[in-house]
N, C-alpha and C. Protein backbone atom coordinates (compact mmCIF):
# COMPACT_ATOMS: atom_id res chain seq x y z
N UNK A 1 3.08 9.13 50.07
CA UNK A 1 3.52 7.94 49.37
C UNK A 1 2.73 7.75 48.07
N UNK A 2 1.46 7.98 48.25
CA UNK A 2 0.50 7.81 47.24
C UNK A 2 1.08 8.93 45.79
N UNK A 3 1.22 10.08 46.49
CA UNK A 3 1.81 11.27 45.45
C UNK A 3 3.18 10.85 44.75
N UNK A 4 3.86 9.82 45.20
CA UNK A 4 5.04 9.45 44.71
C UNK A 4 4.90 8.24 43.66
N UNK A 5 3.89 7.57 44.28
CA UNK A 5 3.88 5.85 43.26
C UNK A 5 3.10 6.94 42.04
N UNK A 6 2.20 8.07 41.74
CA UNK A 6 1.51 8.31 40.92
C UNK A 6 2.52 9.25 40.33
N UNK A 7 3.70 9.65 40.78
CA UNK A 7 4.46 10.54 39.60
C UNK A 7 5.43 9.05 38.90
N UNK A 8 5.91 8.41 40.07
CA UNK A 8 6.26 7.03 38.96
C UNK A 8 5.63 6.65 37.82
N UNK A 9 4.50 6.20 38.13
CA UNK A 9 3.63 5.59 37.18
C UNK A 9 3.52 7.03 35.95
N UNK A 10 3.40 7.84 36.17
CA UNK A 10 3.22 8.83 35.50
C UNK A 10 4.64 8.83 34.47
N UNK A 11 5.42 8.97 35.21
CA UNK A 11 6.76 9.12 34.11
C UNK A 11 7.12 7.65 33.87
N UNK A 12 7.00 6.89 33.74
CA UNK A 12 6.77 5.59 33.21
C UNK A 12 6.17 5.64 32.21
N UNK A 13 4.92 5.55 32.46
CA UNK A 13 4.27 5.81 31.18
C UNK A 13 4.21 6.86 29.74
N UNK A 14 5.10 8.14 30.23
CA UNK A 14 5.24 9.07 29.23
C UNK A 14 6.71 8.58 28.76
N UNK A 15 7.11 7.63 29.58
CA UNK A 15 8.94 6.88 29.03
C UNK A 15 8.24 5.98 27.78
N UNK A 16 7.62 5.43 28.21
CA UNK A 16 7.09 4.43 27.43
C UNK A 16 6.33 4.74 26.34
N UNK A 17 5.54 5.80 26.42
CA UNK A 17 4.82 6.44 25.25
C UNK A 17 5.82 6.95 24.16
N UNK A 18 6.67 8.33 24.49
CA UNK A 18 8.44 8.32 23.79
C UNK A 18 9.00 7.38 23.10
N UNK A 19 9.04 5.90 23.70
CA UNK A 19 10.11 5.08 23.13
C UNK A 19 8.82 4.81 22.12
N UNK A 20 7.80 4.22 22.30
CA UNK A 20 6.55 3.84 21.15
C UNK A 20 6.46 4.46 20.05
N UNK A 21 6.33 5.92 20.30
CA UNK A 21 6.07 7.19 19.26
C UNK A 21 7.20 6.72 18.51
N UNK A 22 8.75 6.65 18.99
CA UNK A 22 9.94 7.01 18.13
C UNK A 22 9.71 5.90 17.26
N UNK A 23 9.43 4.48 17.70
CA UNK A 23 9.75 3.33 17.78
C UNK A 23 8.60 2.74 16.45
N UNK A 24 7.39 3.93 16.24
CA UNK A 24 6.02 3.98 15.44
C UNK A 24 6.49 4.88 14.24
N UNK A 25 7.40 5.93 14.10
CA UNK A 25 7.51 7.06 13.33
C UNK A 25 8.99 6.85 12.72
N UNK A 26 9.70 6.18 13.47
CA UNK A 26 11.19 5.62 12.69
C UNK A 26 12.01 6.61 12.78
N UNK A 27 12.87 6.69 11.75
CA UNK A 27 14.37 7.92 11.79
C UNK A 27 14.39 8.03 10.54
N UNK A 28 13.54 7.63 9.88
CA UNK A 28 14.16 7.92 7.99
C UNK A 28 13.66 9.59 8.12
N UNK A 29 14.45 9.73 6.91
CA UNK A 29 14.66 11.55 7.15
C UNK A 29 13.81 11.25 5.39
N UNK A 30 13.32 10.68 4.87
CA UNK A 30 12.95 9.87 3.27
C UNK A 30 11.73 11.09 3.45
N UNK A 31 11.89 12.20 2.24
CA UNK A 31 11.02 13.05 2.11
C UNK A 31 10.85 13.88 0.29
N UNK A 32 10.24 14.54 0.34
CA UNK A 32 9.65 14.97 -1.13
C UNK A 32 10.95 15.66 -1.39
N UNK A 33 11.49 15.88 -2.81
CA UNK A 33 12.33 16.50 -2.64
C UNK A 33 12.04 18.07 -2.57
N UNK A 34 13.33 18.50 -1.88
CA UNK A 34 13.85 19.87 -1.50
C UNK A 34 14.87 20.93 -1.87
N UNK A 35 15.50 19.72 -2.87
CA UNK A 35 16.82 20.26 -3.05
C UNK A 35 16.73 19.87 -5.12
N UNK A 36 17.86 20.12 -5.70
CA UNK A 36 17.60 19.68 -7.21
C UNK A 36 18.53 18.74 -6.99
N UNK A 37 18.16 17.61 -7.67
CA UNK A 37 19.41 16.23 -7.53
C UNK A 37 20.72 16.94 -8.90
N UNK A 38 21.14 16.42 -8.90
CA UNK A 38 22.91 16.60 -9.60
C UNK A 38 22.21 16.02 -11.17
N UNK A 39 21.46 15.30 -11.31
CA UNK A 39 21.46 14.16 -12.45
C UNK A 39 19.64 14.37 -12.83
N UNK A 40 19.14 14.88 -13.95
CA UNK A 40 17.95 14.40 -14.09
C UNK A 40 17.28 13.54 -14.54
N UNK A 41 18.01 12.65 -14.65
CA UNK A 41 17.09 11.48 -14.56
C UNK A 41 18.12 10.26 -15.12
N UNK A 42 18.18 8.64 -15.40
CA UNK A 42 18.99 7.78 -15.67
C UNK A 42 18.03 7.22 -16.48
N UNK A 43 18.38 6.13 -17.31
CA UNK A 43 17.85 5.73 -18.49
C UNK A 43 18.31 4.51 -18.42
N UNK A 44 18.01 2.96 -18.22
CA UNK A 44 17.80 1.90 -18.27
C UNK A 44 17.57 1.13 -19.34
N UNK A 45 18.83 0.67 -20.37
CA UNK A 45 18.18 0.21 -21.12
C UNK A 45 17.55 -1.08 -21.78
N UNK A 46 18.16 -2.11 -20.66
CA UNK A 46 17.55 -3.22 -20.61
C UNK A 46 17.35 -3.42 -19.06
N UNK A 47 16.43 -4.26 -19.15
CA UNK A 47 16.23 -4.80 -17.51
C UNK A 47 17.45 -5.44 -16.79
N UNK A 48 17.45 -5.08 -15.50
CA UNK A 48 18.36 -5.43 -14.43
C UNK A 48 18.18 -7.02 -13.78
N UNK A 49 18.77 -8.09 -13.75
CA UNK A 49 17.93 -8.86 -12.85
C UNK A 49 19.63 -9.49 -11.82
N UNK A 50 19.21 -9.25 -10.97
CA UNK A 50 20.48 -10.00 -9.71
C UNK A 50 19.40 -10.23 -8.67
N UNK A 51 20.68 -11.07 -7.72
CA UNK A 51 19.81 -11.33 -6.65
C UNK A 51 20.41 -10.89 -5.46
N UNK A 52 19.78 -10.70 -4.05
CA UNK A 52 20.70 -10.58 -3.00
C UNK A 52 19.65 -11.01 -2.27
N UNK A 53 20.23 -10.67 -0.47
CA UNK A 53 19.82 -11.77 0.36
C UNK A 53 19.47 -13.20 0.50
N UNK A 54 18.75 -14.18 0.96
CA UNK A 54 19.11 -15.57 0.46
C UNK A 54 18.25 -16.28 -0.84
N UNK A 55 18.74 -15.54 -2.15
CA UNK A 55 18.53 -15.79 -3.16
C UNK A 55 16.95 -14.93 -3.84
N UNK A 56 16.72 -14.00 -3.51
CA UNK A 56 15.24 -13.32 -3.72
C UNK A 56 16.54 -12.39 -5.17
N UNK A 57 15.35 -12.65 -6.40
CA UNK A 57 15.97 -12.03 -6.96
C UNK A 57 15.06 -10.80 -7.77
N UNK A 58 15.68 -9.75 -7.57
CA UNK A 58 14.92 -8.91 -8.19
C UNK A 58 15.23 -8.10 -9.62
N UNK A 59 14.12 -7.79 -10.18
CA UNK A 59 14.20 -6.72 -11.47
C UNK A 59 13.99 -5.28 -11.58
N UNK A 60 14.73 -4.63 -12.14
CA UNK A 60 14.69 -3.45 -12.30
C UNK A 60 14.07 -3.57 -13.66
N UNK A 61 13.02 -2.42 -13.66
CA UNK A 61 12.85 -2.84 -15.56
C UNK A 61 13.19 -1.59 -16.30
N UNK A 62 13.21 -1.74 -17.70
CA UNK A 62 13.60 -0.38 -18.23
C UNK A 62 13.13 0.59 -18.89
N UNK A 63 13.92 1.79 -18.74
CA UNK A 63 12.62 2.73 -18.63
C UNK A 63 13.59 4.00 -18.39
N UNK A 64 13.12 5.31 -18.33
CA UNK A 64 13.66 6.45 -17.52
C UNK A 64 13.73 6.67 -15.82
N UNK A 65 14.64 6.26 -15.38
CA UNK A 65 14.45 7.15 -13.60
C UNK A 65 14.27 8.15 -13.35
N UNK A 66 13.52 8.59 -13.04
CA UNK A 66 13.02 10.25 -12.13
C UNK A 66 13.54 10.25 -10.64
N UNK A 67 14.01 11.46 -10.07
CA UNK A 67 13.84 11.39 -8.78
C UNK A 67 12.35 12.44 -8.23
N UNK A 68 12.33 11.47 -7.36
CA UNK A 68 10.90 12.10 -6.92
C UNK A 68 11.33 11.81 -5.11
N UNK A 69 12.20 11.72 -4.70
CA UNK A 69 12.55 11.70 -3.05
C UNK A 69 14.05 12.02 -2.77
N UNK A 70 14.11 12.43 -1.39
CA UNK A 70 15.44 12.69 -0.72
C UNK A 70 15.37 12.24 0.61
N UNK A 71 17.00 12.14 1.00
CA UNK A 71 17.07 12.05 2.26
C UNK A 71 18.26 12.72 2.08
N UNK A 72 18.60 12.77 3.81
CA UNK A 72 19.86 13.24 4.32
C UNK A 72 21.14 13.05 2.96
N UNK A 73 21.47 11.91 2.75
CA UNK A 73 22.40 10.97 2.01
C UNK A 73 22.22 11.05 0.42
N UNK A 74 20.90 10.87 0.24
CA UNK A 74 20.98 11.30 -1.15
C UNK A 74 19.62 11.35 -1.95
N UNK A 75 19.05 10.77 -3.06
CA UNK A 75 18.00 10.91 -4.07
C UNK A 75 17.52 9.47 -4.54
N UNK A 76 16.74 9.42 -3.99
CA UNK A 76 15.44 8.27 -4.99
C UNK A 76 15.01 8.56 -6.41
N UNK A 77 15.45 7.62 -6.96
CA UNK A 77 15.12 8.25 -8.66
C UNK A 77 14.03 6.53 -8.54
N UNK A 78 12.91 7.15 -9.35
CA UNK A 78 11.73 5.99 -9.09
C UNK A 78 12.14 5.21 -10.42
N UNK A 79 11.64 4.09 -10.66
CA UNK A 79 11.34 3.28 -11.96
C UNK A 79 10.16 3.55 -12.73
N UNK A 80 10.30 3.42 -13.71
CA UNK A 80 8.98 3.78 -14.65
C UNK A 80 7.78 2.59 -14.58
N UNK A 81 8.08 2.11 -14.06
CA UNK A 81 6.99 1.03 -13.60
C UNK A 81 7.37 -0.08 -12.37
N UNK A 82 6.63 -0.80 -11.59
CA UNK A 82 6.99 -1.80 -10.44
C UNK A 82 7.81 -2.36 -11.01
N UNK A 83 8.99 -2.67 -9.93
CA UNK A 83 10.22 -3.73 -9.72
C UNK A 83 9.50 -4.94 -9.53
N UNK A 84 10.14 -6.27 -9.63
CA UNK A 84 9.63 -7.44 -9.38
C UNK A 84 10.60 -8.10 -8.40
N UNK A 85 9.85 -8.50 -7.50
CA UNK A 85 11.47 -9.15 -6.78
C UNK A 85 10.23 -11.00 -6.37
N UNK A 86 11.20 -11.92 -6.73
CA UNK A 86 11.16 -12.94 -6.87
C UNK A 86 11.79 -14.07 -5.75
N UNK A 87 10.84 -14.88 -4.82
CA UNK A 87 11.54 -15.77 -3.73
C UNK A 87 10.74 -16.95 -3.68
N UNK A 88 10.09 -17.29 -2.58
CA UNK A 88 8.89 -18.21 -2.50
C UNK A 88 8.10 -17.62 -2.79
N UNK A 89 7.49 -16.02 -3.12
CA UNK A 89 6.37 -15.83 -3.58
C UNK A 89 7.07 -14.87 -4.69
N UNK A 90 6.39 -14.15 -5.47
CA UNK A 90 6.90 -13.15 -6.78
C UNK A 90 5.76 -12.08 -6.04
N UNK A 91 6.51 -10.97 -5.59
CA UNK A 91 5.76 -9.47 -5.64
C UNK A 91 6.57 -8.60 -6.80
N UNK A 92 5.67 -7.49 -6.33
CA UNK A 92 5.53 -6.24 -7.26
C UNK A 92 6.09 -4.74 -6.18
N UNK A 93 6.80 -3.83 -6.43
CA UNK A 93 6.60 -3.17 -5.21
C UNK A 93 7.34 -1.62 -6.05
N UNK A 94 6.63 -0.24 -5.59
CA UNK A 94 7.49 0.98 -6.32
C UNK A 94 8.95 0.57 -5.74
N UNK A 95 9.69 1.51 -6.46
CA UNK A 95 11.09 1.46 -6.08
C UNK A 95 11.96 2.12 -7.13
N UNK A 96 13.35 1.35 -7.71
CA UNK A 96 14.07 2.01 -8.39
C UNK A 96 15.36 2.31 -7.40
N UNK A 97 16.39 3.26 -8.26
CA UNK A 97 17.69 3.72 -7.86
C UNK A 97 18.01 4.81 -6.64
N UNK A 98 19.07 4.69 -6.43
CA UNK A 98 19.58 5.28 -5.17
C UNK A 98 20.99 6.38 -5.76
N UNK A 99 21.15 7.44 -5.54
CA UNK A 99 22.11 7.98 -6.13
C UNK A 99 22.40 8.86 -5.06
N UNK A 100 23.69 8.30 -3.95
CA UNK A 100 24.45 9.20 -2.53
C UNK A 100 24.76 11.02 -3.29
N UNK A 101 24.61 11.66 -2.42
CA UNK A 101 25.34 13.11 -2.65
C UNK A 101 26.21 13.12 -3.08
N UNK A 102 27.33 12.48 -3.02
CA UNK A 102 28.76 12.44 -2.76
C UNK A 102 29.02 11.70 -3.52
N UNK A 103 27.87 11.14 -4.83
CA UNK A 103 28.24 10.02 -6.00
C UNK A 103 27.26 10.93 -7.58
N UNK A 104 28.32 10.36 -8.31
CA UNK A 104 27.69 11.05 -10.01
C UNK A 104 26.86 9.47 -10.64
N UNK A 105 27.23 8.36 -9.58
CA UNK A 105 26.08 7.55 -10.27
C UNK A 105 25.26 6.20 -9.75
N UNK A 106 24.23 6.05 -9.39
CA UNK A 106 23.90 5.06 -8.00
C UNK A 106 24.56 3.68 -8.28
N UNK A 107 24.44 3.78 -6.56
CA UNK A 107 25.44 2.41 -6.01
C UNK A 107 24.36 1.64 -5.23
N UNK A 108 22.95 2.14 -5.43
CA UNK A 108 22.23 1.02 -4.50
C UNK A 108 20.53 0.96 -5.56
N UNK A 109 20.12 0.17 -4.92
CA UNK A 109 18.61 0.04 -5.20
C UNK A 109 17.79 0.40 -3.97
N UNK A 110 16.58 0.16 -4.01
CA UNK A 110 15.60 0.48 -2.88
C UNK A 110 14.45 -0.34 -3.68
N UNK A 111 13.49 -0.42 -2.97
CA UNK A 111 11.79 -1.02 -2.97
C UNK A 111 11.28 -0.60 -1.88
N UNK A 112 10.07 -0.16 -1.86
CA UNK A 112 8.82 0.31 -1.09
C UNK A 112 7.75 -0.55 -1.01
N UNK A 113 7.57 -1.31 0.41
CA UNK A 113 6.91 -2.59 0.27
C UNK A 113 5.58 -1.83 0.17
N UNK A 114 4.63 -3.48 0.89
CA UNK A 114 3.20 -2.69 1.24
C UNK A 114 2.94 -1.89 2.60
N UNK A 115 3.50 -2.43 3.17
CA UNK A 115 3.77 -1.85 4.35
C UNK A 115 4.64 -0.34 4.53
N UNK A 116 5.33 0.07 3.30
CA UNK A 116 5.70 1.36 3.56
C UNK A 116 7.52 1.66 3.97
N UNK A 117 7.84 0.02 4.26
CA UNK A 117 9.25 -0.30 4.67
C UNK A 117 10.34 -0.19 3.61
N UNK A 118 11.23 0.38 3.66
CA UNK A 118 12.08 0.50 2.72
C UNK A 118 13.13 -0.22 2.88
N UNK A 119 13.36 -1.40 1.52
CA UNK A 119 14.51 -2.01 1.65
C UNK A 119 15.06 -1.22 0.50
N UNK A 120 17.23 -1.59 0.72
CA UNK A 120 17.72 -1.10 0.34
C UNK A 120 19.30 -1.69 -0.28
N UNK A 121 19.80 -2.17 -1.18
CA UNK A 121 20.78 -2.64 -1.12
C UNK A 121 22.09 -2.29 -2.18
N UNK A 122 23.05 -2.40 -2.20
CA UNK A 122 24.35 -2.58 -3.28
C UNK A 122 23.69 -3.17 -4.39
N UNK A 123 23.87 -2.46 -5.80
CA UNK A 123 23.44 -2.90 -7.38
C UNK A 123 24.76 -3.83 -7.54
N UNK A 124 24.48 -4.59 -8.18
CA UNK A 124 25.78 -5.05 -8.66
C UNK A 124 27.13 -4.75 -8.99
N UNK A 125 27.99 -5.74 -9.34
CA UNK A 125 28.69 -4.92 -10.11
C UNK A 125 28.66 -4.87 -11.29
N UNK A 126 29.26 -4.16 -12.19
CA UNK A 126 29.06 -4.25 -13.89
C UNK A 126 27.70 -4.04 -14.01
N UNK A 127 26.60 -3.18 -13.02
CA UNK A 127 25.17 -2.99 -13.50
C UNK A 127 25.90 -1.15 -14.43
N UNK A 128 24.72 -1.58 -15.49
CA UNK A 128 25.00 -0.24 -16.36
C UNK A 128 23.43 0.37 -16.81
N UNK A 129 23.67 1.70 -16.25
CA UNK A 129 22.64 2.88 -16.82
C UNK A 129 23.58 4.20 -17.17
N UNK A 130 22.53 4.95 -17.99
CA UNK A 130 23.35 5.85 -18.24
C UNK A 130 22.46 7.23 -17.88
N UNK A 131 23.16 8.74 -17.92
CA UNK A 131 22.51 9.97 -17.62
C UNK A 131 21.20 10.35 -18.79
N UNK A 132 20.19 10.39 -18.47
CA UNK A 132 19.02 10.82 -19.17
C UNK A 132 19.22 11.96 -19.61
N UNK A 133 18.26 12.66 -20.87
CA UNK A 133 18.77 14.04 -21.41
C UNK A 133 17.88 15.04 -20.88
């Protein structure tokens, strides 16, 4: 009986360690790039400012985009300096554009908090950049 409650407890605890690890390490596939993006770089020529979620509004500022990341889906092209995003408090955070595989020109933003969390959302509409040389 004793040999049985201790393989329970045993695989219990390596269940539980599994779900932690996954649950500590995430699913973003968000890595250096590997591949050459389609576009080298976008060009910004005035600052961006919209808002989304309940009213936090953020800035893109302007500048050249680089990509310097990938995922599965597509390419992080960074900003030439911190985004500002604006609510009850005003931070600072890296970030910049989003440009899918399967697109010739981004349809989202991103920010990289302090924490390392990546938010991500739909640019506006009528937002305009153009292809860098």
């Amino acid at each position: 009986m004793t040999d049985m409650r201790t393989l329970i407890k045993t695989g219990c605890l390596s269940f539980v360690a599994a779900i932690l690890a996954a649950a500590l390490t995430g699913c973003s596939s968000m890595r250096v790039l590997t591949s050459t993006p389609p576009v080298k770089s976008f060009v910004l020529e005035k600052p961006a400012e919209f808002r989304f979620g309940l009213g936090t509004k953020l800035t893109l500022p302007v500048g050249e985009y680089k990509p310097v990341m990938e995922d599965n889906s597509g390419y992080y092209y960074q900003a030439p300096t911190k985004i500002v995003a604006r609510d009850i408090f005003s931070y600072v955070a890296d970030g910049g554009v989003y440009l899918r595989r399967d697109e010739s020109f981004p349809s989202h933003w991103y920010a990289i908090d302090t924490q390392n969390y990546t938010k991500m959302g739909r640019l506006p509409e009528g937002f305009q950049m153009k292809p860098g040389q």
